[in-house]
C-alpha atoms as a PDB file:
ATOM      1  CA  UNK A   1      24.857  20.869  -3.243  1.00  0.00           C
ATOM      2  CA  UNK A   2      27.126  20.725  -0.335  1.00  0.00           C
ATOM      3  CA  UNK A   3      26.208  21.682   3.119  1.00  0.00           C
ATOM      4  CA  UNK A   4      28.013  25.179   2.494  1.00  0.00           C
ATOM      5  CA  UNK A   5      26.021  26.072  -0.141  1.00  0.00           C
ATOM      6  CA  UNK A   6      23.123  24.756   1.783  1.00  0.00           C
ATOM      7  CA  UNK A   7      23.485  27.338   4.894  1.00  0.00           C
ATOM      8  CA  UNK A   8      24.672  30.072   2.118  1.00  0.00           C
ATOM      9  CA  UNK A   9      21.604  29.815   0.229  1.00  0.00           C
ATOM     10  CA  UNK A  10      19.353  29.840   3.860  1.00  0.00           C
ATOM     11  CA  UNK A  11      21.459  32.887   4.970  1.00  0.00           C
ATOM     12  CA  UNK A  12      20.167  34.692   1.811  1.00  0.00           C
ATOM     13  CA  UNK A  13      16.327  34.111   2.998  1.00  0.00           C
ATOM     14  CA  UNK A  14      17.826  35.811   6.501  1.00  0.00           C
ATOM     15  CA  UNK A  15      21.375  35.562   7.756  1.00  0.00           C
ATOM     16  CA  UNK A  16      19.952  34.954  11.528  1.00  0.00           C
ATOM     17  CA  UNK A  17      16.923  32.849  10.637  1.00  0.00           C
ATOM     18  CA  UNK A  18      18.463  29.492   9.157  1.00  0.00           C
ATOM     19  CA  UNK A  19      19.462  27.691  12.339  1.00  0.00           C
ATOM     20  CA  UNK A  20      16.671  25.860  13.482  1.00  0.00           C
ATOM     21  CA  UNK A  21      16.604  24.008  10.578  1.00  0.00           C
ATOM     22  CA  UNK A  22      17.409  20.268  12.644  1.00  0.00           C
ATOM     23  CA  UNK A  23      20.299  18.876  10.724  1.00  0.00           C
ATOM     24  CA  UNK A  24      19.184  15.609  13.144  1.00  0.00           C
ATOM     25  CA  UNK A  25      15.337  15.600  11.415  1.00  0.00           C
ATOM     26  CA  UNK A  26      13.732  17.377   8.468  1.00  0.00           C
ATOM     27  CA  UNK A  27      11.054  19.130  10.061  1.00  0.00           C
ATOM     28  CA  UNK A  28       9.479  18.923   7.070  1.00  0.00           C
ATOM     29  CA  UNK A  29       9.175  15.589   6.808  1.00  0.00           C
ATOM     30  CA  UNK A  30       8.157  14.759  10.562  1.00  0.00           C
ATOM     31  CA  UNK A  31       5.302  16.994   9.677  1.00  0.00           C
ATOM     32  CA  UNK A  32       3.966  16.339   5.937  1.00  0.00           C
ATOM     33  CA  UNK A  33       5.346  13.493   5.421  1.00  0.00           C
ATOM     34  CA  UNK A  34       6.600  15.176   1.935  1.00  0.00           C
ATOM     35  CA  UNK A  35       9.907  13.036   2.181  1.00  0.00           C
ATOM     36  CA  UNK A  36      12.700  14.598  -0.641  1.00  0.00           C
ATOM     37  CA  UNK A  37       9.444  15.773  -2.368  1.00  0.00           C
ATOM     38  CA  UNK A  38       9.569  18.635   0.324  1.00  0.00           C
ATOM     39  CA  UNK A  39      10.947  22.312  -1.038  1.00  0.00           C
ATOM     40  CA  UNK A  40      10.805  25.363   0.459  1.00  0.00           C
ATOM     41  CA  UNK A  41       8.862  26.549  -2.418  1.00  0.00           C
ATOM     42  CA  UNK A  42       5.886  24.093  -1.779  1.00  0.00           C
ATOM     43  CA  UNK A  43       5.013  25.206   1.463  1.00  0.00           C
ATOM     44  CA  UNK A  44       1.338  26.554   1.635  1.00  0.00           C
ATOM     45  CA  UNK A  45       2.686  29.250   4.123  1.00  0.00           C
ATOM     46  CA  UNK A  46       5.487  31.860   4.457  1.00  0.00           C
ATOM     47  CA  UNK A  47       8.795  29.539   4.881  1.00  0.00           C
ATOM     48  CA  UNK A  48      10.485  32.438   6.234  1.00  0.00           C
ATOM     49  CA  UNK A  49       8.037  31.441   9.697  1.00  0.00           C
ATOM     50  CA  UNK A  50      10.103  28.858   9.941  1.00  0.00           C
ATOM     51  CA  UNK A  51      13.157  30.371  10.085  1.00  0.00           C
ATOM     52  CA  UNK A  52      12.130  33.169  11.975  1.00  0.00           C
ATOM     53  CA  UNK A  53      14.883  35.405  14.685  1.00  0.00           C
ATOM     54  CA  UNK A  54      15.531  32.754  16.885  1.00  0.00           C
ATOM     55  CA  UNK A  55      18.065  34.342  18.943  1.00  0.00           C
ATOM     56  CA  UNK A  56      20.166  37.773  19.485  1.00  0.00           C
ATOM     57  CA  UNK A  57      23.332  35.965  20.259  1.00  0.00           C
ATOM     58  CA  UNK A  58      26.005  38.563  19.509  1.00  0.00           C
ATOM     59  CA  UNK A  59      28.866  37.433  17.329  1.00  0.00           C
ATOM     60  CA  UNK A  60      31.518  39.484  19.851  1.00  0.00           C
ATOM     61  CA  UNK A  61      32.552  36.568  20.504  1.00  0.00           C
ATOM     62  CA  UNK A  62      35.904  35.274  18.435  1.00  0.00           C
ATOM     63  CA  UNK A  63      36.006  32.411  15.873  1.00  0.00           C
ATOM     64  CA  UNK A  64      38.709  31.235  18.442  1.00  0.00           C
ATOM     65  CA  UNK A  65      36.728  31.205  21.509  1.00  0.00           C
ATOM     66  CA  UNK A  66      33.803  29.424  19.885  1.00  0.00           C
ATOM     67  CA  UNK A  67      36.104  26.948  19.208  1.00  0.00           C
ATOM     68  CA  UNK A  68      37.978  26.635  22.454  1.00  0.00           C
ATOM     69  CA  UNK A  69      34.455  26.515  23.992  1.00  0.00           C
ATOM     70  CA  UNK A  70      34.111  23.316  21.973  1.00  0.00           C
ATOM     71  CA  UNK A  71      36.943  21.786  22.711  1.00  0.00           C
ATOM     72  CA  UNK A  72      35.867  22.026  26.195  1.00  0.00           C
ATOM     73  CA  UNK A  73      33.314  20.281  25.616  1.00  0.00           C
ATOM     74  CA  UNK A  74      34.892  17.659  23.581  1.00  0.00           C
ATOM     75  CA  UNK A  75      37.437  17.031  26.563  1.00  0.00           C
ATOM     76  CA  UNK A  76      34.541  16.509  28.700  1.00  0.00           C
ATOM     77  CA  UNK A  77      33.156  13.794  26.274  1.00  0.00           C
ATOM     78  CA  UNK A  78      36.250  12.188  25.885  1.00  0.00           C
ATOM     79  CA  UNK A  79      37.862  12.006  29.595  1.00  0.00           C
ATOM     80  CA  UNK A  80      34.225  10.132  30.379  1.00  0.00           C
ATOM     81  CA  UNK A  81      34.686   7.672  27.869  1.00  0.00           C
ATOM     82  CA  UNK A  82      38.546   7.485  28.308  1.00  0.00           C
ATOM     83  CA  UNK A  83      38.196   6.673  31.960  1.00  0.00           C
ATOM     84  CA  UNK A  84      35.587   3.778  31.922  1.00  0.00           C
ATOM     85  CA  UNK A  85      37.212   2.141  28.808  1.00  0.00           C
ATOM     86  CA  UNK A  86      40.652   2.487  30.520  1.00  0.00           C
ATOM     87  CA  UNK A  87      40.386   2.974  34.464  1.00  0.00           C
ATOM     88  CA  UNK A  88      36.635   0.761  35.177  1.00  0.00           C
ATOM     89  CA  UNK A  89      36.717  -1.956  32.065  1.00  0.00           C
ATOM     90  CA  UNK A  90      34.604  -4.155  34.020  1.00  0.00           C
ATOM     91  CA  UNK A  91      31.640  -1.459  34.277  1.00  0.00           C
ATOM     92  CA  UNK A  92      30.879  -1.559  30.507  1.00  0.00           C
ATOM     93  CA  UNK A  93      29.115  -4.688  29.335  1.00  0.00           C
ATOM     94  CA  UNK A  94      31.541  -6.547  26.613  1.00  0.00           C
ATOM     95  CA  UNK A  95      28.637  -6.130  24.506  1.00  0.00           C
ATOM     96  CA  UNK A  96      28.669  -2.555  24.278  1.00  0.00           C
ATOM     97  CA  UNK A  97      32.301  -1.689  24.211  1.00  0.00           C
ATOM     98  CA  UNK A  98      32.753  -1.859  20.840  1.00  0.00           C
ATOM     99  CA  UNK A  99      30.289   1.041  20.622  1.00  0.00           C
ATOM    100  CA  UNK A 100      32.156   2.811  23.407  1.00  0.00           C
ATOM    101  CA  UNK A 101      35.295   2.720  22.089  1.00  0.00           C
ATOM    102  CA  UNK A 102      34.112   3.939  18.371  1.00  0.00           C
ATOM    103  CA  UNK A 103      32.423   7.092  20.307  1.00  0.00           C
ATOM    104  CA  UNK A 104      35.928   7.651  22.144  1.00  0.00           C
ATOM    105  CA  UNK A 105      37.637   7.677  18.769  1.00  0.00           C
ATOM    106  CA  UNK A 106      35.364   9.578  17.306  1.00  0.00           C
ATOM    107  CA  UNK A 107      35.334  12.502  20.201  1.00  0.00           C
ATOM    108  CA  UNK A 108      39.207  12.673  20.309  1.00  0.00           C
ATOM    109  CA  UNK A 109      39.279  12.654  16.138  1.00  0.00           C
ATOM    110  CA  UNK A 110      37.170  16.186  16.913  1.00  0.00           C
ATOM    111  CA  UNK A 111      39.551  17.454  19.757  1.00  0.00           C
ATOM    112  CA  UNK A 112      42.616  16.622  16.933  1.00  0.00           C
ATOM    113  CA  UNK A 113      40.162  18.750  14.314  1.00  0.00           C
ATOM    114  CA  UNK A 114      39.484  21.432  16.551  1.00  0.00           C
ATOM    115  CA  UNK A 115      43.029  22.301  17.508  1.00  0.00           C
ATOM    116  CA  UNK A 116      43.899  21.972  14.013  1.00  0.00           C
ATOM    117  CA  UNK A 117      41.222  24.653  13.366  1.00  0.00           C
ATOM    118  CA  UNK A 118      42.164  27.060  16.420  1.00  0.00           C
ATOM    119  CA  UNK A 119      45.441  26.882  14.958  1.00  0.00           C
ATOM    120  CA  UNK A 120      44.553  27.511  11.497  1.00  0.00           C
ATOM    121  CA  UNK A 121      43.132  30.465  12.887  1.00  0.00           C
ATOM    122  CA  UNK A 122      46.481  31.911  14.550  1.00  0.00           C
ATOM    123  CA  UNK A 123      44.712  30.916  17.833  1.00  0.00           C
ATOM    124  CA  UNK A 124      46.009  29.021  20.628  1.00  0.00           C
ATOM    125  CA  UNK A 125      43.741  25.673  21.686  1.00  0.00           C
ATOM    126  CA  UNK A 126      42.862  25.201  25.522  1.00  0.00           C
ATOM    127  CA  UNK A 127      45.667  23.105  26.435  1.00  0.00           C
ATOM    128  CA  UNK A 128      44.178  19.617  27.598  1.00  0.00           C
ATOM    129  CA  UNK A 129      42.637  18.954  30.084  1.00  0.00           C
ATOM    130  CA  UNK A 130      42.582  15.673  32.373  1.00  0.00           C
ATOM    131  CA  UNK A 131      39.767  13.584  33.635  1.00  0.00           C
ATOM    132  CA  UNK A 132      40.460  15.286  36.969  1.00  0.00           C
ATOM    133  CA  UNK A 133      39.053  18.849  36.009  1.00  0.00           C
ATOM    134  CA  UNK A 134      35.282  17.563  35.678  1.00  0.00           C
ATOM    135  CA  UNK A 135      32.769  16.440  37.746  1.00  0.00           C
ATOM    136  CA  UNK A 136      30.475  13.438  36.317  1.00  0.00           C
ATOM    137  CA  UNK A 137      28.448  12.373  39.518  1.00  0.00           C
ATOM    138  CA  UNK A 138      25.624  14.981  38.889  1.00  0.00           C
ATOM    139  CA  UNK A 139      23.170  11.827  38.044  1.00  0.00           C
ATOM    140  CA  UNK A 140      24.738   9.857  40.675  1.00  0.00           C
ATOM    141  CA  UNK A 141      27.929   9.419  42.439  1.00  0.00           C
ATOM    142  CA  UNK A 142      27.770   5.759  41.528  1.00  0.00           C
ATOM    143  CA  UNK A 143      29.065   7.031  37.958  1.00  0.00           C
ATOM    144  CA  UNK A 144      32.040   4.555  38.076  1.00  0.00           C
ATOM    145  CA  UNK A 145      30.606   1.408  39.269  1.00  0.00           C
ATOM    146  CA  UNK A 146      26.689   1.558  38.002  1.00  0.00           C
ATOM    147  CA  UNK A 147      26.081   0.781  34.128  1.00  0.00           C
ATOM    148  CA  UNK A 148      22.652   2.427  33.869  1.00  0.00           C
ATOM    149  CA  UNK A 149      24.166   5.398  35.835  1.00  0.00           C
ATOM    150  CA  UNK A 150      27.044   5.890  33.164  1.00  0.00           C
ATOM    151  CA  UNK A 151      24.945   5.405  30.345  1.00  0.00           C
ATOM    152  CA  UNK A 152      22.260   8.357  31.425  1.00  0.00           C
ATOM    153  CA  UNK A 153      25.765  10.438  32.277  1.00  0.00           C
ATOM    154  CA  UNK A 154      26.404  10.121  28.594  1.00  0.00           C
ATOM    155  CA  UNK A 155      22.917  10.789  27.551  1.00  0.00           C
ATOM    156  CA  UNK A 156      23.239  14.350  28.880  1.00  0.00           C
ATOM    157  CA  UNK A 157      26.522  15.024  28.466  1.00  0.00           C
ATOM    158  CA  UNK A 158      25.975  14.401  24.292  1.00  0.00           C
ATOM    159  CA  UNK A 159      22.481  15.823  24.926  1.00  0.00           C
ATOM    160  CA  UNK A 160      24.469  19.210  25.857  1.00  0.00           C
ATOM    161  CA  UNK A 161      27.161  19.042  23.654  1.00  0.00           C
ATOM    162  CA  UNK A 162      24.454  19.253  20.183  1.00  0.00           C
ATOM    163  CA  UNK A 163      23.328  22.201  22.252  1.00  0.00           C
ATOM    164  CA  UNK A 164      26.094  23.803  22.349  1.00  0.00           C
ATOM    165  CA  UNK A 165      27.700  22.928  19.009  1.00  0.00           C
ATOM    166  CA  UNK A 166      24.284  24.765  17.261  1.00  0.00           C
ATOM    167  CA  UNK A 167      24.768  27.907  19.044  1.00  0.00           C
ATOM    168  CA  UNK A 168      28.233  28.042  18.428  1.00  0.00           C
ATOM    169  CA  UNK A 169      27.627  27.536  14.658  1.00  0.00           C
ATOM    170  CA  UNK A 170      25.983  31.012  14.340  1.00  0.00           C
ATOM    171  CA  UNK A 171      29.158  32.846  15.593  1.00  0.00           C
ATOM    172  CA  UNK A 172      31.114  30.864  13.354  1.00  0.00           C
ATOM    173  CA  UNK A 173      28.717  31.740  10.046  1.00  0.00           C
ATOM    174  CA  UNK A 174      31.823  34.148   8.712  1.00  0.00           C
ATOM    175  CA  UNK A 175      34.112  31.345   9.064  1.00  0.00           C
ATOM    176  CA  UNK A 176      33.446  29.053   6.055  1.00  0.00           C
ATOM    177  CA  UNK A 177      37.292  27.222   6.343  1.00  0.00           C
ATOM    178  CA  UNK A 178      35.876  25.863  10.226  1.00  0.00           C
ATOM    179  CA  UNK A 179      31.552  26.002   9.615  1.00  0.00           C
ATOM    180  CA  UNK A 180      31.480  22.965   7.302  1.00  0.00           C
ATOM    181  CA  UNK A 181      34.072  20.643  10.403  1.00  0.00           C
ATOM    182  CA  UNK A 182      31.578  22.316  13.367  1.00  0.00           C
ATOM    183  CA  UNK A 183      28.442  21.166  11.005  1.00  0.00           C
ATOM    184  CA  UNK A 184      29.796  17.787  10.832  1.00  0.00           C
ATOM    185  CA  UNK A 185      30.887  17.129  14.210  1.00  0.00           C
ATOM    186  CA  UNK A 186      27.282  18.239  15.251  1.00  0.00           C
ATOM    187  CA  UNK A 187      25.637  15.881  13.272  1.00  0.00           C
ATOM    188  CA  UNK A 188      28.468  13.272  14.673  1.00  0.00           C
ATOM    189  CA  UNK A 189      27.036  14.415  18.062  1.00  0.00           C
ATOM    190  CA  UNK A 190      23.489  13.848  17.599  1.00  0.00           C
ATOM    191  CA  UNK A 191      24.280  10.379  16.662  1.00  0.00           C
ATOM    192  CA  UNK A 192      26.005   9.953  19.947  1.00  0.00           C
ATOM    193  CA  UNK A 193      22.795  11.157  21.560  1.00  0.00           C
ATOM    194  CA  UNK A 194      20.561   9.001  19.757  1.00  0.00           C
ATOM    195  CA  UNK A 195      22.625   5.904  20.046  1.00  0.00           C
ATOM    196  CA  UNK A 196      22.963   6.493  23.911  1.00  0.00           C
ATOM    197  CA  UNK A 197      19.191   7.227  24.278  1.00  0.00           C
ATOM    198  CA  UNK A 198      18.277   3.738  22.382  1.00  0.00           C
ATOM    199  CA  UNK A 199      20.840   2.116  25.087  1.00  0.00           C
ATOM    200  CA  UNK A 200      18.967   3.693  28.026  1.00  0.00           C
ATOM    201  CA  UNK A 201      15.909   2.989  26.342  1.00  0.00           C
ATOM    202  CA  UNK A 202      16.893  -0.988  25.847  1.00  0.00           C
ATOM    203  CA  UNK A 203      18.022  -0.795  30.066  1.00  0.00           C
ATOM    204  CA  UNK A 204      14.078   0.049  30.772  1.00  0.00           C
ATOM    205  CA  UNK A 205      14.998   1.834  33.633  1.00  0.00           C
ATOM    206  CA  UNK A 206      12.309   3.277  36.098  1.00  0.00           C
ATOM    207  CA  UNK A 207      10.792   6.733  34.664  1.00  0.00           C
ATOM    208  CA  UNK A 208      12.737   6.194  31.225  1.00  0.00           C
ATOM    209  CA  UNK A 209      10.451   3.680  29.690  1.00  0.00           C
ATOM    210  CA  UNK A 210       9.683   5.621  26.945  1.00  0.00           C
ATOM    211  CA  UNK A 211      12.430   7.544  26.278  1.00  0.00           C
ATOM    212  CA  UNK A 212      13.196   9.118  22.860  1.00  0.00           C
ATOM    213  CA  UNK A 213      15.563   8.779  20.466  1.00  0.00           C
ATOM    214  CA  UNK A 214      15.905  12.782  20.954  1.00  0.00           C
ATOM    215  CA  UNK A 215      15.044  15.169  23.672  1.00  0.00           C
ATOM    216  CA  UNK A 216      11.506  15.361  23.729  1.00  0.00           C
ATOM    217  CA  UNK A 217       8.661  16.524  26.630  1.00  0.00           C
ATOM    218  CA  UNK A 218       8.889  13.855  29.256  1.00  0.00           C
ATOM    219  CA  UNK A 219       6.882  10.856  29.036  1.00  0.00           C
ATOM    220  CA  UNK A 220       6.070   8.402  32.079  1.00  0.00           C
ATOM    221  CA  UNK A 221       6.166   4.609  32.180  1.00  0.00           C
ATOM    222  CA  UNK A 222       2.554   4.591  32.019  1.00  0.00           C
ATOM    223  CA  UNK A 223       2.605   6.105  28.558  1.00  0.00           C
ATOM    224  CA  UNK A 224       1.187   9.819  29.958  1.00  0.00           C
ATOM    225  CA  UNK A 225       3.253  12.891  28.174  1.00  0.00           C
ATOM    226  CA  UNK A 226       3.569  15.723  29.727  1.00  0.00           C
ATOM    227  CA  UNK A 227       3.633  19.051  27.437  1.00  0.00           C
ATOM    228  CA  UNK A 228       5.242  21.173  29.963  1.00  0.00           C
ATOM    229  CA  UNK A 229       8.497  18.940  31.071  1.00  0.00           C
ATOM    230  CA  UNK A 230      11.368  20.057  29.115  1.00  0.00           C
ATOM    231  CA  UNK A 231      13.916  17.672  31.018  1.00  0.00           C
ATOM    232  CA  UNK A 232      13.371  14.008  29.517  1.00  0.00           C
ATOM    233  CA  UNK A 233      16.389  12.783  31.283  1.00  0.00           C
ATOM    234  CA  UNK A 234      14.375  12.703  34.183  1.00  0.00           C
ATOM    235  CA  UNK A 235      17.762  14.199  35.987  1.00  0.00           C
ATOM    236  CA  UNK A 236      16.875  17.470  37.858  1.00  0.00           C
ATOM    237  CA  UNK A 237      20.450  18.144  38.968  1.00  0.00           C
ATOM    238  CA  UNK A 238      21.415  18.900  34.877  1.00  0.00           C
ATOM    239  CA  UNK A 239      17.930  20.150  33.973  1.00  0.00           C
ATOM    240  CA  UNK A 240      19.500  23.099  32.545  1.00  0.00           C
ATOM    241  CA  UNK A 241      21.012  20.908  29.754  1.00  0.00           C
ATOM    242  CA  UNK A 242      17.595  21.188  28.533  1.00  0.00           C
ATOM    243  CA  UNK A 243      16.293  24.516  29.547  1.00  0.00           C
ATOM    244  CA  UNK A 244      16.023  27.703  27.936  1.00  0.00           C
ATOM    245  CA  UNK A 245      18.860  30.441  28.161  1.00  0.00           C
ATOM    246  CA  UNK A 246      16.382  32.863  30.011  1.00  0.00           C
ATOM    247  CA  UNK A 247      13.134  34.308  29.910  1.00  0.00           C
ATOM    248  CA  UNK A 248      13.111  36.064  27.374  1.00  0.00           C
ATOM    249  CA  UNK A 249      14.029  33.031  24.905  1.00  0.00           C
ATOM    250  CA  UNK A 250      12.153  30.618  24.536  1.00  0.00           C
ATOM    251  CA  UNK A 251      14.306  27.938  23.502  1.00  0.00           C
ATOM    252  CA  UNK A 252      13.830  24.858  25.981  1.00  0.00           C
ATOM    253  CA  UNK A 253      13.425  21.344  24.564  1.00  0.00           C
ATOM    254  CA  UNK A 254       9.770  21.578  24.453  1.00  0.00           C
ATOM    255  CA  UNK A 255       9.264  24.367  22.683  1.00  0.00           C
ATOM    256  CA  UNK A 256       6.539  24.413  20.154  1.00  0.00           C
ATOM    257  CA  UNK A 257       6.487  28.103  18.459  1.00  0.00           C
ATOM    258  CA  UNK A 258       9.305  28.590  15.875  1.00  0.00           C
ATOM    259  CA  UNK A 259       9.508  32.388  15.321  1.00  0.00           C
ATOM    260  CA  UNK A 260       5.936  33.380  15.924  1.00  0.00           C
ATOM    261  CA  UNK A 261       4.361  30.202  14.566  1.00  0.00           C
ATOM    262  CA  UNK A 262       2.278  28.224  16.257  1.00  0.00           C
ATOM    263  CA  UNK A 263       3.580  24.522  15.464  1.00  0.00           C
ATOM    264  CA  UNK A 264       1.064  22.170  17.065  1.00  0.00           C
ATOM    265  CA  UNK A 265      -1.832  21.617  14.518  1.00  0.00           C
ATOM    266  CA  UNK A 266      -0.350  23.621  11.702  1.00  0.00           C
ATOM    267  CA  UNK A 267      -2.094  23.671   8.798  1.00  0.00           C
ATOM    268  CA  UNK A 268      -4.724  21.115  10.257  1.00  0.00           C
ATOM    269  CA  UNK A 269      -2.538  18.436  10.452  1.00  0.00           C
ATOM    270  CA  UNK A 270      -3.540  17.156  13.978  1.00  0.00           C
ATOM    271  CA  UNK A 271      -0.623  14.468  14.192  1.00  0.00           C
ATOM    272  CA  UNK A 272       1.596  17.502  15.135  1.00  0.00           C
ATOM    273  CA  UNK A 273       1.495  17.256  18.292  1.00  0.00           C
ATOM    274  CA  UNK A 274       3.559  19.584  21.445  1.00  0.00           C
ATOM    275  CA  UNK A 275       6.068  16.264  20.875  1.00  0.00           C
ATOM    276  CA  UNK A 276       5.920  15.725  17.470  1.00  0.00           C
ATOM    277  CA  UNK A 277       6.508  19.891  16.935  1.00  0.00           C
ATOM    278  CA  UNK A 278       9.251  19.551  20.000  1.00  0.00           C
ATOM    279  CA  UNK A 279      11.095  16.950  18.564  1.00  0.00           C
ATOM    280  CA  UNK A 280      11.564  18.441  14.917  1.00  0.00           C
ATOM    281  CA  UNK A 281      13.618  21.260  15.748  1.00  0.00           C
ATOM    282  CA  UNK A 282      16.971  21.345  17.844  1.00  0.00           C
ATOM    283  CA  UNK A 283      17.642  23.904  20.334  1.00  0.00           C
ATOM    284  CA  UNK A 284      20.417  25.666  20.928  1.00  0.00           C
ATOM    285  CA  UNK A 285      22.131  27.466  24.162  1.00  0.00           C
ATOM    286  CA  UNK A 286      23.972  30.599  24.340  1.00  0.00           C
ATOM    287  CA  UNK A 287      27.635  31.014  25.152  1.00  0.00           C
ATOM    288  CA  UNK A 288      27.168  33.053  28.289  1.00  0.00           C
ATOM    289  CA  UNK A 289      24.398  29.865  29.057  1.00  0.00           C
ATOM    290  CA  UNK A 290      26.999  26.754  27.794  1.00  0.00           C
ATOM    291  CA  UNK A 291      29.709  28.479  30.155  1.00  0.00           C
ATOM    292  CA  UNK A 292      27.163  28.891  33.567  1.00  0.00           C
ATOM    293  CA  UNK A 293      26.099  24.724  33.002  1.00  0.00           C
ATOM    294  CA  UNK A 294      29.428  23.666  32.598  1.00  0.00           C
ATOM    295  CA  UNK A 295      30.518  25.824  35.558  1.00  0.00           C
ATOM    296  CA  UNK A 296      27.854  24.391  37.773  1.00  0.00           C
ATOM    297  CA  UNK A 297      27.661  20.925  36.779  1.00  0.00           C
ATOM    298  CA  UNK A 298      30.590  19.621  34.652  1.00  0.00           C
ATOM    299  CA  UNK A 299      33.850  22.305  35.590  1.00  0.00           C
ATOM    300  CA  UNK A 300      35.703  21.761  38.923  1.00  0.00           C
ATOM    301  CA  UNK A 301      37.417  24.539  40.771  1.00  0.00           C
ATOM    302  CA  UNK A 302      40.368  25.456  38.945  1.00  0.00           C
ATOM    303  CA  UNK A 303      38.992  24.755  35.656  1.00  0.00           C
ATOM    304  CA  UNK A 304      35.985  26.922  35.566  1.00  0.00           C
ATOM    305  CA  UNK A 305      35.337  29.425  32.609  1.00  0.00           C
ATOM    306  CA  UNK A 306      36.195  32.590  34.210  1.00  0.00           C
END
């Protein structure tokens, strides 16, 4: 079964309810421990709980401005990569260039995609845009000359863009030709995420210890979670990479209810903890939300979504 026929059979339990499955983590699994044994027809509870309304993010929006929105996005990625493989060499260890460089490739093989789609579309792609129209020093200003600095840029940048590439995905359901690429190139993102996580992770810098493969709730050095942190980066300045669109969604990192139900402990399985149940389930951000953080942190004047 291919991944279309996957989100086409999960629209038919409800067309809103399918996208918190994490394409990053079976939930599933995390929690039982079921493996491929897992079905939705095993569960010893409703599985449409699971999939419950998880947001009322109007599909107003055009197949062509989802997509422009992430090609935004990809621009950022790629202009940050571009610039310290190209403009600072010497601030990337040898060592991890090769990593680097397949993460460059791999963003500007989705702004190539993207365009291609927009096109496909009869729409006209954001033209491009240089390294000039962003603003990276939100974690520090020593972006361009500090290693650990860069790497934590990258963290949250690729931590934002999975954000936004899931809540794009719902305004794109109608648009099988384009779903299956966006799919993809979220999945590509995650593994950007991930990778960059285990590199901050291997720097053991101060207050990121114990950081996780995958936004989680916050952790100290000492090994004490806290259940209520939503912001792992430890960043303030982009906390609301990993925030909820407002308050009447609850859809920060550390969210532990999934349409009504009560994840921690479900079932009696005490392993799942407010981390364990954080962890299984990516969130996603709103357009109106996507376009206010990458006004305020990312966009300079003159770039800004209007």
């Amino acid at each position: 079964m291919n991944i279309l026929n996957i989100l086409s059979e999960l629209e038919k339990v409800d067309a809103e309810r399918y996208e918190h499955l994490s394409p990053r983590r079976s939930a599933m699994k995390d929690f039982f421990h079921w493996a491929k044994k897992v079905t939705l027809v095993s569960l010893p509870l409703n599985a449409g709980n699971l999939f419950g309304q998880a947001f009322g993010q109007s599909t107003s929006n055009s197949s062509v401005d989802a997509l422009n929105l992430l090609l935004t996005v990809e621009y950022l990625s790629f202009n940050f990569y571009q610039n310290a493989l190209v403009k600072t060499p010497a601030l990337i260890p040898d060592s991890a260039k090769p990593v680097f460089n397949i993460i460059q490739e791999q963003e500007q093989a989705h702004i190539n995609l993207l365009i291609k789609k927009i096109q496909s579309l009869g729409g006209t792609p954001r033209a491009a845009m240089p390294y000039e129209a962003f603003d990276y020093t939100k974690v520090n200003v020593n972006v361009n000359t500090n290693y650990a600095t860069f790497l934590r840029t990258a963290m949250t940048i690729e931590d934002f863009s999975v954000r936004v590439y899931k809540g794009q995905a719902i305004v794109l359901l109608a648009e099988k030709t384009v779903l299956q690429s966006v799919v993809q190139i979220h999945t590509i993102q995650a593994r950007h995420s991930a990778q960059l996580r285990k590199m901050v992770y291997d720097q053991q810098i101060a207050n990121l210890k114990n950081l996780r493969p995958w936004p989680s709730n916050r952790k100290t050095d000492a090994g004490v979670v806290d259940d209520t942190n939503y912001n792992d980066s430890t960043v303030g300045t982009v906390s609301a990479v990993y925030f909820r669109d407002d308050a009447t969604l609850a859809n920060a990192e550390n969210k532990i209810i999934q349409s009504g139900q009560q994840l921690t402990g479900l079932n009696g399985f005490k392993e799942i903890t407010p981390s364990a149940a954080a962890e299984s389930f990516d969130e996603y951000l709103q357009t109106a939300t996507v376009k206010t953080i990458a006004n305020t942190i990312y966009l300079k004047d003159g770039y800004k979504f209007g």
